[in-house]
PDB file of N, CA and C in Angstrom:
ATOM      1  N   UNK A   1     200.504  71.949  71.541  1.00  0.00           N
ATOM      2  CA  UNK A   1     199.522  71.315  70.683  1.00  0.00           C
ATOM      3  C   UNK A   1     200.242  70.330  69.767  1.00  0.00           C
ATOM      4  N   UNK A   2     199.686  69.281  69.361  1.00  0.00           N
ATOM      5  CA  UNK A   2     200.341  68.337  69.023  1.00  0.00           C
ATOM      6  C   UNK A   2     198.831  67.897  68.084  1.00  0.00           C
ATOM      7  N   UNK A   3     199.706  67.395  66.305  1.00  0.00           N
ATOM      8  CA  UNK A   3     198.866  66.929  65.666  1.00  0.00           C
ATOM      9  C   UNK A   3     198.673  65.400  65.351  1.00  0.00           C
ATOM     10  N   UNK A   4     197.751  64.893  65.130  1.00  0.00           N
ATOM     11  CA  UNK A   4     197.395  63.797  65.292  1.00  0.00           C
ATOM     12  C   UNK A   4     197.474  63.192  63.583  1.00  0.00           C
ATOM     13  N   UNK A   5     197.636  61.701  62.693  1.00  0.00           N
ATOM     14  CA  UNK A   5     198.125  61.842  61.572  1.00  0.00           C
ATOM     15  C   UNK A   5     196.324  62.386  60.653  1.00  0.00           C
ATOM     16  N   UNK A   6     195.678  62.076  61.197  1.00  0.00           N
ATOM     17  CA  UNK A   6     194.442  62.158  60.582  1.00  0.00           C
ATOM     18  C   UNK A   6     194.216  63.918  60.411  1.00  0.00           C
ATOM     19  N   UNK A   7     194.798  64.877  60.967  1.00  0.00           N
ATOM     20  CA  UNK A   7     194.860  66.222  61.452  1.00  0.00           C
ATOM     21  C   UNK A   7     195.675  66.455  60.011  1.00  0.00           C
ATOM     22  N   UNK A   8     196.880  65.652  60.132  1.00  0.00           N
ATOM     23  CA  UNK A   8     197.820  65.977  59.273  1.00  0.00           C
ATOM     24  C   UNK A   8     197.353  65.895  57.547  1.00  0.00           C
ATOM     25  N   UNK A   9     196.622  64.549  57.584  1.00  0.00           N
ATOM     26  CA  UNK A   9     196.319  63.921  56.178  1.00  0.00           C
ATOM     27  C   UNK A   9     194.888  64.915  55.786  1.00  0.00           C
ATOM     28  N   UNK A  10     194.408  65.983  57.053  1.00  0.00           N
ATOM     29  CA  UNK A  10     193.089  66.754  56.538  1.00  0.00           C
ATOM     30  C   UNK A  10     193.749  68.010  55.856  1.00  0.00           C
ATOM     31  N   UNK A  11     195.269  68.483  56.410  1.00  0.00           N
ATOM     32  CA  UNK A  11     195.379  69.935  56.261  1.00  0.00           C
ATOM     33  C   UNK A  11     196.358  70.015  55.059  1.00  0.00           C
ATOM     34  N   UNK A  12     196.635  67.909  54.502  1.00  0.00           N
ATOM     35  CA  UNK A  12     196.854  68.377  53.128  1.00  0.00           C
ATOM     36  C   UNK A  12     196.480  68.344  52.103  1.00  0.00           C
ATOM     37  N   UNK A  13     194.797  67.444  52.691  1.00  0.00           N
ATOM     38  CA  UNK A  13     193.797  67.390  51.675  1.00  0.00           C
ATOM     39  C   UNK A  13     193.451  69.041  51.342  1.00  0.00           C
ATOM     40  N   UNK A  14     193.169  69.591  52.488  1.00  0.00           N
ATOM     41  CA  UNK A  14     192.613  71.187  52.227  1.00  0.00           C
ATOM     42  C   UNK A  14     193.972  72.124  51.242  1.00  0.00           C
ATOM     43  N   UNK A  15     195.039  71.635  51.504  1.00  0.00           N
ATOM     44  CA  UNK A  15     196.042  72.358  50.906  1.00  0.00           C
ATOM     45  C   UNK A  15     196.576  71.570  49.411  1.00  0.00           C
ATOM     46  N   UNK A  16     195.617  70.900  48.989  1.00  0.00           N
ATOM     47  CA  UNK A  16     195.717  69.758  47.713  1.00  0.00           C
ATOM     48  C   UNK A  16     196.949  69.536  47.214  1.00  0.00           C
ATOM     49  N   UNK A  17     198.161  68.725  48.996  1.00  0.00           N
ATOM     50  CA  UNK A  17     199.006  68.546  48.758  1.00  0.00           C
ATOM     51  C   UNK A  17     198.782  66.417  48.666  1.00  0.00           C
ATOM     52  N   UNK A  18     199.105  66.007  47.997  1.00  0.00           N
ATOM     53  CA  UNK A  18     199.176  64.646  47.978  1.00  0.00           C
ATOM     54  C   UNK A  18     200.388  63.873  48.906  1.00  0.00           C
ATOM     55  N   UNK A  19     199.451  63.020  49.590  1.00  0.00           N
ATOM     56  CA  UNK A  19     200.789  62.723  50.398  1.00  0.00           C
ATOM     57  C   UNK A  19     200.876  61.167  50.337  1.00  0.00           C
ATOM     58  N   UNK A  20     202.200  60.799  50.285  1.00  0.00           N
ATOM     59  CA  UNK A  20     202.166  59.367  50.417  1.00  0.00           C
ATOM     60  C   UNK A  20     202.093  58.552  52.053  1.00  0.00           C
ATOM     61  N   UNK A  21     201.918  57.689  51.883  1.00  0.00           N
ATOM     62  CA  UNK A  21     201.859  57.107  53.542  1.00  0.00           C
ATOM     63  C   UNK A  21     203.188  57.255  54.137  1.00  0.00           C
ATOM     64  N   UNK A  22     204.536  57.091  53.619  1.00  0.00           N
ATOM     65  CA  UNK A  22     205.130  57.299  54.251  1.00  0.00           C
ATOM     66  C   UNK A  22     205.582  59.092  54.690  1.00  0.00           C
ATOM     67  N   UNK A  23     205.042  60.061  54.028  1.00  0.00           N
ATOM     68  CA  UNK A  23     205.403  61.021  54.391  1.00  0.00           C
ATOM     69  C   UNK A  23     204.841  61.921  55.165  1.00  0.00           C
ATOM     70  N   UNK A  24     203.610  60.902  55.586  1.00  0.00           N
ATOM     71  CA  UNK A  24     202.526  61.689  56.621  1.00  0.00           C
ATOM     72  C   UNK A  24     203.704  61.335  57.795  1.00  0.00           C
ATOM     73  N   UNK A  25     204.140  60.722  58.475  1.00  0.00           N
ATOM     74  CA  UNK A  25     204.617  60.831  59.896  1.00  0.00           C
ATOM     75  C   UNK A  25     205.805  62.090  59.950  1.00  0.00           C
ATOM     76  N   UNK A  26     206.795  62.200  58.120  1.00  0.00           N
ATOM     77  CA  UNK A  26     207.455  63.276  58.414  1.00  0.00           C
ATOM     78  C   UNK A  26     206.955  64.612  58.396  1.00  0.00           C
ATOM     79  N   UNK A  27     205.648  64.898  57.772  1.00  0.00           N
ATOM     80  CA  UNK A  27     205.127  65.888  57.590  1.00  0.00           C
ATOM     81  C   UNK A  27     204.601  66.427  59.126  1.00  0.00           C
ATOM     82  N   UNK A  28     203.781  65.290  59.644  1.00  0.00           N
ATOM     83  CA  UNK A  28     203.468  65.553  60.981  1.00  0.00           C
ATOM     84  C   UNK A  28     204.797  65.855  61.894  1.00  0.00           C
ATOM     85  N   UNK A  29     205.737  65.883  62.396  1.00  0.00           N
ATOM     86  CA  UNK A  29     207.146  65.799  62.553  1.00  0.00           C
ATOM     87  C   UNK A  29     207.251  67.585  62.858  1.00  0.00           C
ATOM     88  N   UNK A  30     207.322  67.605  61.348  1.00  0.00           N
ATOM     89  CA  UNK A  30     207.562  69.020  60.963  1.00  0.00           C
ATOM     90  C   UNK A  30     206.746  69.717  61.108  1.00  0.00           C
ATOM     91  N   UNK A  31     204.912  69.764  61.161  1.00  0.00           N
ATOM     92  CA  UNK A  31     204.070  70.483  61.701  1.00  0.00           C
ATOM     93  C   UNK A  31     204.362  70.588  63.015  1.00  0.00           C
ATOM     94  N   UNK A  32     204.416  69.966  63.952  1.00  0.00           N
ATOM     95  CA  UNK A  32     204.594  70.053  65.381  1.00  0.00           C
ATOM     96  C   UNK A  32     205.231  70.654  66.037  1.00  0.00           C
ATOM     97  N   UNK A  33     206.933  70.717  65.252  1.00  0.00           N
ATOM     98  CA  UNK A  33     208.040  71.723  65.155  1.00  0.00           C
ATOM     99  C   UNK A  33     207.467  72.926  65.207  1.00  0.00           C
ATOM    100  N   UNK A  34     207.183  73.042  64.260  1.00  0.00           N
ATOM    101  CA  UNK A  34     206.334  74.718  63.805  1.00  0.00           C
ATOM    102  C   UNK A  34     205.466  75.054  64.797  1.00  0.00           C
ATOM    103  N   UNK A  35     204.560  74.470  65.544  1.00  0.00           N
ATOM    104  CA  UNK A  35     203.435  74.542  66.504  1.00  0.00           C
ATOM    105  C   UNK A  35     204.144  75.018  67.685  1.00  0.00           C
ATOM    106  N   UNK A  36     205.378  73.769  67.634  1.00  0.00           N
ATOM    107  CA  UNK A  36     205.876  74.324  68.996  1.00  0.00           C
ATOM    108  C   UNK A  36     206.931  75.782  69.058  1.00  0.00           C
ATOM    109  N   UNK A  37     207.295  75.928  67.996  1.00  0.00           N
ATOM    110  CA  UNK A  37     207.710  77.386  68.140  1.00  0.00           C
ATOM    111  C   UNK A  37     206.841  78.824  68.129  1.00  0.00           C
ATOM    112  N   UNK A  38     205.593  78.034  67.489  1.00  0.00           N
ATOM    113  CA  UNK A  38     204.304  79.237  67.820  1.00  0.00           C
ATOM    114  C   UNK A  38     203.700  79.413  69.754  1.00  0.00           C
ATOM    115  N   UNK A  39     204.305  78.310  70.094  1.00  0.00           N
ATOM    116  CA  UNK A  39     203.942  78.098  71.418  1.00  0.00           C
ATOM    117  C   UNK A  39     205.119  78.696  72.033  1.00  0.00           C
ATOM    118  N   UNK A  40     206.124  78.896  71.555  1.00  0.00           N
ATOM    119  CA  UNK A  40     207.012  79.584  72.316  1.00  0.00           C
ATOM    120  C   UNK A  40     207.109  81.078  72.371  1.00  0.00           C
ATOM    121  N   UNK A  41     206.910  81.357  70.853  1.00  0.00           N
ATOM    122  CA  UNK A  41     206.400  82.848  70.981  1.00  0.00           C
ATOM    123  C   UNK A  41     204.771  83.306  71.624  1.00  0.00           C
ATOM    124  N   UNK A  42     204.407  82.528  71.832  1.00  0.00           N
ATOM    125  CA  UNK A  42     203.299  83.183  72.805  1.00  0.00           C
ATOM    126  C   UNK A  42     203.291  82.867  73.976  1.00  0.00           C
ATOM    127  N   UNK A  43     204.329  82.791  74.565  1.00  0.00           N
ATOM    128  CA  UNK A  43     204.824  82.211  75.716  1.00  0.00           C
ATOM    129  C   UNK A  43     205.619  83.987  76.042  1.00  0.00           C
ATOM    130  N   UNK A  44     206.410  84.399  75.386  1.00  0.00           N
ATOM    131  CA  UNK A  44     207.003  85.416  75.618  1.00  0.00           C
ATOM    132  C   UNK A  44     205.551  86.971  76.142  1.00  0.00           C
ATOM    133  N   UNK A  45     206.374  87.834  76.827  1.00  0.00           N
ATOM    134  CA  UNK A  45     205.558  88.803  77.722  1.00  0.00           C
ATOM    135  C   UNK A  45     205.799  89.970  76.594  1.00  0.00           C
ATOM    136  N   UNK A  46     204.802  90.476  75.752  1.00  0.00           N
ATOM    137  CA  UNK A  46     204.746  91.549  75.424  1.00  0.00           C
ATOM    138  C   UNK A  46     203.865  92.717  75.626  1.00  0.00           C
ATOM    139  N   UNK A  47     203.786  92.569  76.991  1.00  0.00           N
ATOM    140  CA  UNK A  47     202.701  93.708  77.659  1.00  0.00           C
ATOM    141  C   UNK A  47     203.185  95.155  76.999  1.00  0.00           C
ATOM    142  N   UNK A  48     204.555  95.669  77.390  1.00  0.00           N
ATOM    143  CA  UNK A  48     204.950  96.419  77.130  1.00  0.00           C
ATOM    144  C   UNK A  48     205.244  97.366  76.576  1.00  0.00           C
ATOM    145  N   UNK A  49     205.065  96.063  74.973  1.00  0.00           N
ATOM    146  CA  UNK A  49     205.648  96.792  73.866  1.00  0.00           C
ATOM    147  C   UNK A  49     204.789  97.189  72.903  1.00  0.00           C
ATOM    148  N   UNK A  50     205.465  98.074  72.023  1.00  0.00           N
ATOM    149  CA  UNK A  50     204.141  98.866  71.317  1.00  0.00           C
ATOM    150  C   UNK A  50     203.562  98.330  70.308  1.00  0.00           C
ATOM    151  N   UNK A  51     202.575  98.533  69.214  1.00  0.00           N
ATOM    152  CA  UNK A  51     202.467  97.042  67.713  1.00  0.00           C
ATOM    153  C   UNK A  51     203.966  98.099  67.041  1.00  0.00           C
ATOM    154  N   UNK A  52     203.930  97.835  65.997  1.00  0.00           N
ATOM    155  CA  UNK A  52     205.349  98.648  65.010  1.00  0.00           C
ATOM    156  C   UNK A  52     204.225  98.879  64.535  1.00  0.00           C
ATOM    157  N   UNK A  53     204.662 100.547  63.585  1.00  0.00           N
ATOM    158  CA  UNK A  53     203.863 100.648  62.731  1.00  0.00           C
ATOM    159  C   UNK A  53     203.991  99.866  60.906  1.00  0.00           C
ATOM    160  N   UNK A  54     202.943  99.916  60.715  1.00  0.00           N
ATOM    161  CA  UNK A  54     202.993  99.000  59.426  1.00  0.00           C
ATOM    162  C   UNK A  54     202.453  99.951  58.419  1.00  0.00           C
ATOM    163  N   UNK A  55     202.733  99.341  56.611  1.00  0.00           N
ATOM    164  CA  UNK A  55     203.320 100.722  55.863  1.00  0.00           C
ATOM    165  C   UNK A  55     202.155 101.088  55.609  1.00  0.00           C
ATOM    166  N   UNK A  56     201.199 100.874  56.014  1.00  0.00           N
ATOM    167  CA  UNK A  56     199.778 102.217  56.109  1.00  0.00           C
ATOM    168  C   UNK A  56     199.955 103.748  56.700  1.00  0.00           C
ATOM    169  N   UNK A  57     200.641 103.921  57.638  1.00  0.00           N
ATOM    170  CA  UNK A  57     201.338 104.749  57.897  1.00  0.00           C
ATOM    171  C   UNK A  57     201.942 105.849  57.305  1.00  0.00           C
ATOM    172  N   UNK A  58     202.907 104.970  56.495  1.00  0.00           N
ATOM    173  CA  UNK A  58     203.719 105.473  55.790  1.00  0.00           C
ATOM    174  C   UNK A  58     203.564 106.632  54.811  1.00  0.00           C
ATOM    175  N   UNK A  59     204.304 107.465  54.462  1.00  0.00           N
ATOM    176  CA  UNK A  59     203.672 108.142  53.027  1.00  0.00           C
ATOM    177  C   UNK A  59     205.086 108.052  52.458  1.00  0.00           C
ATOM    178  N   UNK A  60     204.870 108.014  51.304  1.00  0.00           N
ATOM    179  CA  UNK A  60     205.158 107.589  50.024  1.00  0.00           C
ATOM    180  C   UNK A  60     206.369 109.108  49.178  1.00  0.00           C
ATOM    181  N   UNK A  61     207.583 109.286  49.136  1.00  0.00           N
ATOM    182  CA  UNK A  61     208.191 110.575  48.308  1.00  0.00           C
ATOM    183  C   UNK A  61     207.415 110.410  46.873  1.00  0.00           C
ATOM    184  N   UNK A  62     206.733 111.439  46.540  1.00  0.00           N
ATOM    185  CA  UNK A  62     205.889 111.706  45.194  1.00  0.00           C
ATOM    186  C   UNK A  62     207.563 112.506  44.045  1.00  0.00           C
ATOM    187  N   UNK A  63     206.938 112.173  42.914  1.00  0.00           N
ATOM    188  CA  UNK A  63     207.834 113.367  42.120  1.00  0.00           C
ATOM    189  C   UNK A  63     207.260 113.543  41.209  1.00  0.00           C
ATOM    190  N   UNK A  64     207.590 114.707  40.472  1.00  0.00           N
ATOM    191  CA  UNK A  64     206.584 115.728  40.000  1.00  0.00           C
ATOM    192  C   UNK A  64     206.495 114.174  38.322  1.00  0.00           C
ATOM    193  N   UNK A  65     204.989 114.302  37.736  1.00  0.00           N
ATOM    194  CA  UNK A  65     204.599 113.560  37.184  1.00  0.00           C
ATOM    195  C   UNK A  65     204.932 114.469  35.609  1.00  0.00           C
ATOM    196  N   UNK A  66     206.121 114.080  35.119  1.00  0.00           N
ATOM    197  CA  UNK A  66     206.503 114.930  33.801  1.00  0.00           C
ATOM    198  C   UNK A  66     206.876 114.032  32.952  1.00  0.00           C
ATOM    199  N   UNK A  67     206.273 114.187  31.350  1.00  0.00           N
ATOM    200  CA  UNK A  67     206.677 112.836  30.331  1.00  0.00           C
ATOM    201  C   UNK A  67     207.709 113.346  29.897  1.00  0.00           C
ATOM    202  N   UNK A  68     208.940 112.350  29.561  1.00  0.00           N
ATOM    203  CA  UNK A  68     210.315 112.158  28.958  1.00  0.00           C
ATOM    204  C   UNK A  68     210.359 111.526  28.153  1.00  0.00           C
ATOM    205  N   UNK A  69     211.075 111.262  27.411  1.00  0.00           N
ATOM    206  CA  UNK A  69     211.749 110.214  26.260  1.00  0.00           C
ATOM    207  C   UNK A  69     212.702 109.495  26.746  1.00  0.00           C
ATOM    208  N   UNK A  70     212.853 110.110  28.222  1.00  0.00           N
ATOM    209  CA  UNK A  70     214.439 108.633  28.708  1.00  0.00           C
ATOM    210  C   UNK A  70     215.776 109.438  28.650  1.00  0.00           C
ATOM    211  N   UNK A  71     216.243 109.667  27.626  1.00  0.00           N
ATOM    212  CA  UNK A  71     217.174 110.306  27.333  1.00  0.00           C
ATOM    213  C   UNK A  71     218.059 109.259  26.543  1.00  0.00           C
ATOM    214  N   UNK A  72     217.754 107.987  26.508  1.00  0.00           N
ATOM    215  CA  UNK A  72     218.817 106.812  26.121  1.00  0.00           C
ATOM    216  C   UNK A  72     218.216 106.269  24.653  1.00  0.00           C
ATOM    217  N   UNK A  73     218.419 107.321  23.595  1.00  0.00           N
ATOM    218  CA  UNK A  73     217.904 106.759  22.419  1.00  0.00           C
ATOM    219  C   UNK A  73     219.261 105.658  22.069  1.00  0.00           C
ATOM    220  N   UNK A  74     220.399 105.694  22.165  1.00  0.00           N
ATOM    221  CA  UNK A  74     221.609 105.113  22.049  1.00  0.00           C
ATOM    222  C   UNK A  74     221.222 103.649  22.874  1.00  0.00           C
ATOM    223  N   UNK A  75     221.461 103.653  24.062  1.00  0.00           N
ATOM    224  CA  UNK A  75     221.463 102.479  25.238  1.00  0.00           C
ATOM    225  C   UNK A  75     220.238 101.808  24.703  1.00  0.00           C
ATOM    226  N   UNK A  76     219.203 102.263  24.109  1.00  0.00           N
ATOM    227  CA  UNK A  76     217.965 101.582  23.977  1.00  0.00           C
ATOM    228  C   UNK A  76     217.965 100.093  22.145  1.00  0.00           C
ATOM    229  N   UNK A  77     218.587 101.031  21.602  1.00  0.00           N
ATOM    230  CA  UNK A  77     219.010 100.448  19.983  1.00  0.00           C
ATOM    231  C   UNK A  77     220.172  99.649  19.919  1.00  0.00           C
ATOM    232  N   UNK A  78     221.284  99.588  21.256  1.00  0.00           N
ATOM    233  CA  UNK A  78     222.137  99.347  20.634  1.00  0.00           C
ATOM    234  C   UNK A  78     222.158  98.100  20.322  1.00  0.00           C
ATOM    235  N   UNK A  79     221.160  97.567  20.740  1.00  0.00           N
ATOM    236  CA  UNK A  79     221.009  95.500  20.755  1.00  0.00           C
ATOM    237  C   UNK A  79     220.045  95.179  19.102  1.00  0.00           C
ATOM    238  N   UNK A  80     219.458  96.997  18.784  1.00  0.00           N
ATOM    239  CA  UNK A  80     218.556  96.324  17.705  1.00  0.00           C
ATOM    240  C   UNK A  80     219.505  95.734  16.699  1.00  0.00           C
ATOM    241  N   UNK A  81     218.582  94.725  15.755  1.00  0.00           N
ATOM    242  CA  UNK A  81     218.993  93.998  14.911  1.00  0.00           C
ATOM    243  C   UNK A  81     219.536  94.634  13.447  1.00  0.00           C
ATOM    244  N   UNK A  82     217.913  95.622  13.432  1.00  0.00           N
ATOM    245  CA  UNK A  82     218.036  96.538  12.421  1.00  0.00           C
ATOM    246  C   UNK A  82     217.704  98.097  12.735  1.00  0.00           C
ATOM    247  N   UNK A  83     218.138  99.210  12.211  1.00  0.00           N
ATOM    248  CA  UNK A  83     217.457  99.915  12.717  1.00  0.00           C
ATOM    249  C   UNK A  83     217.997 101.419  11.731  1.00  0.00           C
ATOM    250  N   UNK A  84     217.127 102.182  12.024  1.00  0.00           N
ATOM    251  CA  UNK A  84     216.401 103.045  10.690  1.00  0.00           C
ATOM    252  C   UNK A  84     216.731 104.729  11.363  1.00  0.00           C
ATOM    253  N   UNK A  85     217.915 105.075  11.794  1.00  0.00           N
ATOM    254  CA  UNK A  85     217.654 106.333  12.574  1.00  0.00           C
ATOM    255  C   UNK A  85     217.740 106.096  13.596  1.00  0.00           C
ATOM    256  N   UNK A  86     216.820 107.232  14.533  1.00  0.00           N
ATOM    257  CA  UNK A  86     216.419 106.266  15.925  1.00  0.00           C
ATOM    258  C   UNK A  86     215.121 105.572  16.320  1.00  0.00           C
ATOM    259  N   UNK A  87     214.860 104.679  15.240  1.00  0.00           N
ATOM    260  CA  UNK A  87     213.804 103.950  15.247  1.00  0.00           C
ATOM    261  C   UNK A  87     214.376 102.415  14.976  1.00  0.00           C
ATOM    262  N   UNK A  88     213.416 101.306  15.063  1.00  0.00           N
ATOM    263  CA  UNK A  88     213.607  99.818  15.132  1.00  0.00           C
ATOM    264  C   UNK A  88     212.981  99.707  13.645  1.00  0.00           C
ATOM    265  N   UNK A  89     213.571  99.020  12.842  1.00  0.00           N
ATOM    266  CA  UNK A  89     213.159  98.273  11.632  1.00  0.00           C
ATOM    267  C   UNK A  89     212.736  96.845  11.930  1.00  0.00           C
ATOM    268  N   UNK A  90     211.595  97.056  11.319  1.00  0.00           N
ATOM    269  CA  UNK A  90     211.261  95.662  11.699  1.00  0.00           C
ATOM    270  C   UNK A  90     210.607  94.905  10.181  1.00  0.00           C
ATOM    271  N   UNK A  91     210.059  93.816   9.828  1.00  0.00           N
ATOM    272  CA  UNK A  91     210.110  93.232   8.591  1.00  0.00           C
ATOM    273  C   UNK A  91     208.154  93.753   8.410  1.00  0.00           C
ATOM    274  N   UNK A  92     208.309  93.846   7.001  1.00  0.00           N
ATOM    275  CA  UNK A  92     206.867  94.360   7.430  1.00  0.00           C
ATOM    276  C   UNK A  92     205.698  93.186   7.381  1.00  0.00           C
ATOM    277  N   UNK A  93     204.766  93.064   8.354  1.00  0.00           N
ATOM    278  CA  UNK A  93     203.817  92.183   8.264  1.00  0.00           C
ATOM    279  C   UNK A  93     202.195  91.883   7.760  1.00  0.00           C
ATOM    280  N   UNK A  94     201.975  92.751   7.010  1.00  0.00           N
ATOM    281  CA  UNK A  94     200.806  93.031   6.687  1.00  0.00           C
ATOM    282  C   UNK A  94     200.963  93.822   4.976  1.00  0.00           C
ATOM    283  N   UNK A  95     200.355  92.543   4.369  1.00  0.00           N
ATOM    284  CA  UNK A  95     200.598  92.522   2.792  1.00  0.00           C
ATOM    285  C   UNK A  95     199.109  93.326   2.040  1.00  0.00           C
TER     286      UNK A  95
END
């Protein structure tokens, strides 16, 4: 299959890509490329083979749903600016 430039200048109106005149012939170029490698993979015989499964399938490792504090009161402050214990000081905003 092979696109024609008027083909080309529709699918970048629909894709509200702006094209200049000179870049419709490279754009078309490069669509065709692409076409023809879709033509090559459906050219290949996959009677055979099975679909893969896809991650619908799948299930998921669960772990048990328990609230923490982290454990990193240290790793968490050490960037604060100011700080009050193990809490963030912050300036107060509401007079």
């Amino acid at each position: 299959m092979s696109l024609d430039t008027a083909t080309v200048r529709r699918v970048a109106s629909l894709a509200r890509i702006h094209l200049e005149e000179g870049e419709v012939s490279r754009l078309q170029g490069e669509l065709n490329g692409i076409l023809a490698w879709v033509e090559q993979l459906q050219a290949v015989d996959t009677s055979g083979v099975e679909p893969l499964a896809g991650a619908g399938d799948a299930t998921l490792r669960l772990r048990e749903d328990v609230v923490t504090d982290g454990g990193q009161t240290e790793a968490v402050l050490a960037n604060a600016p100011d700080r009050q214990g193990d809490f963030f000081t912050v300036p107060k905003v509401v007079e």
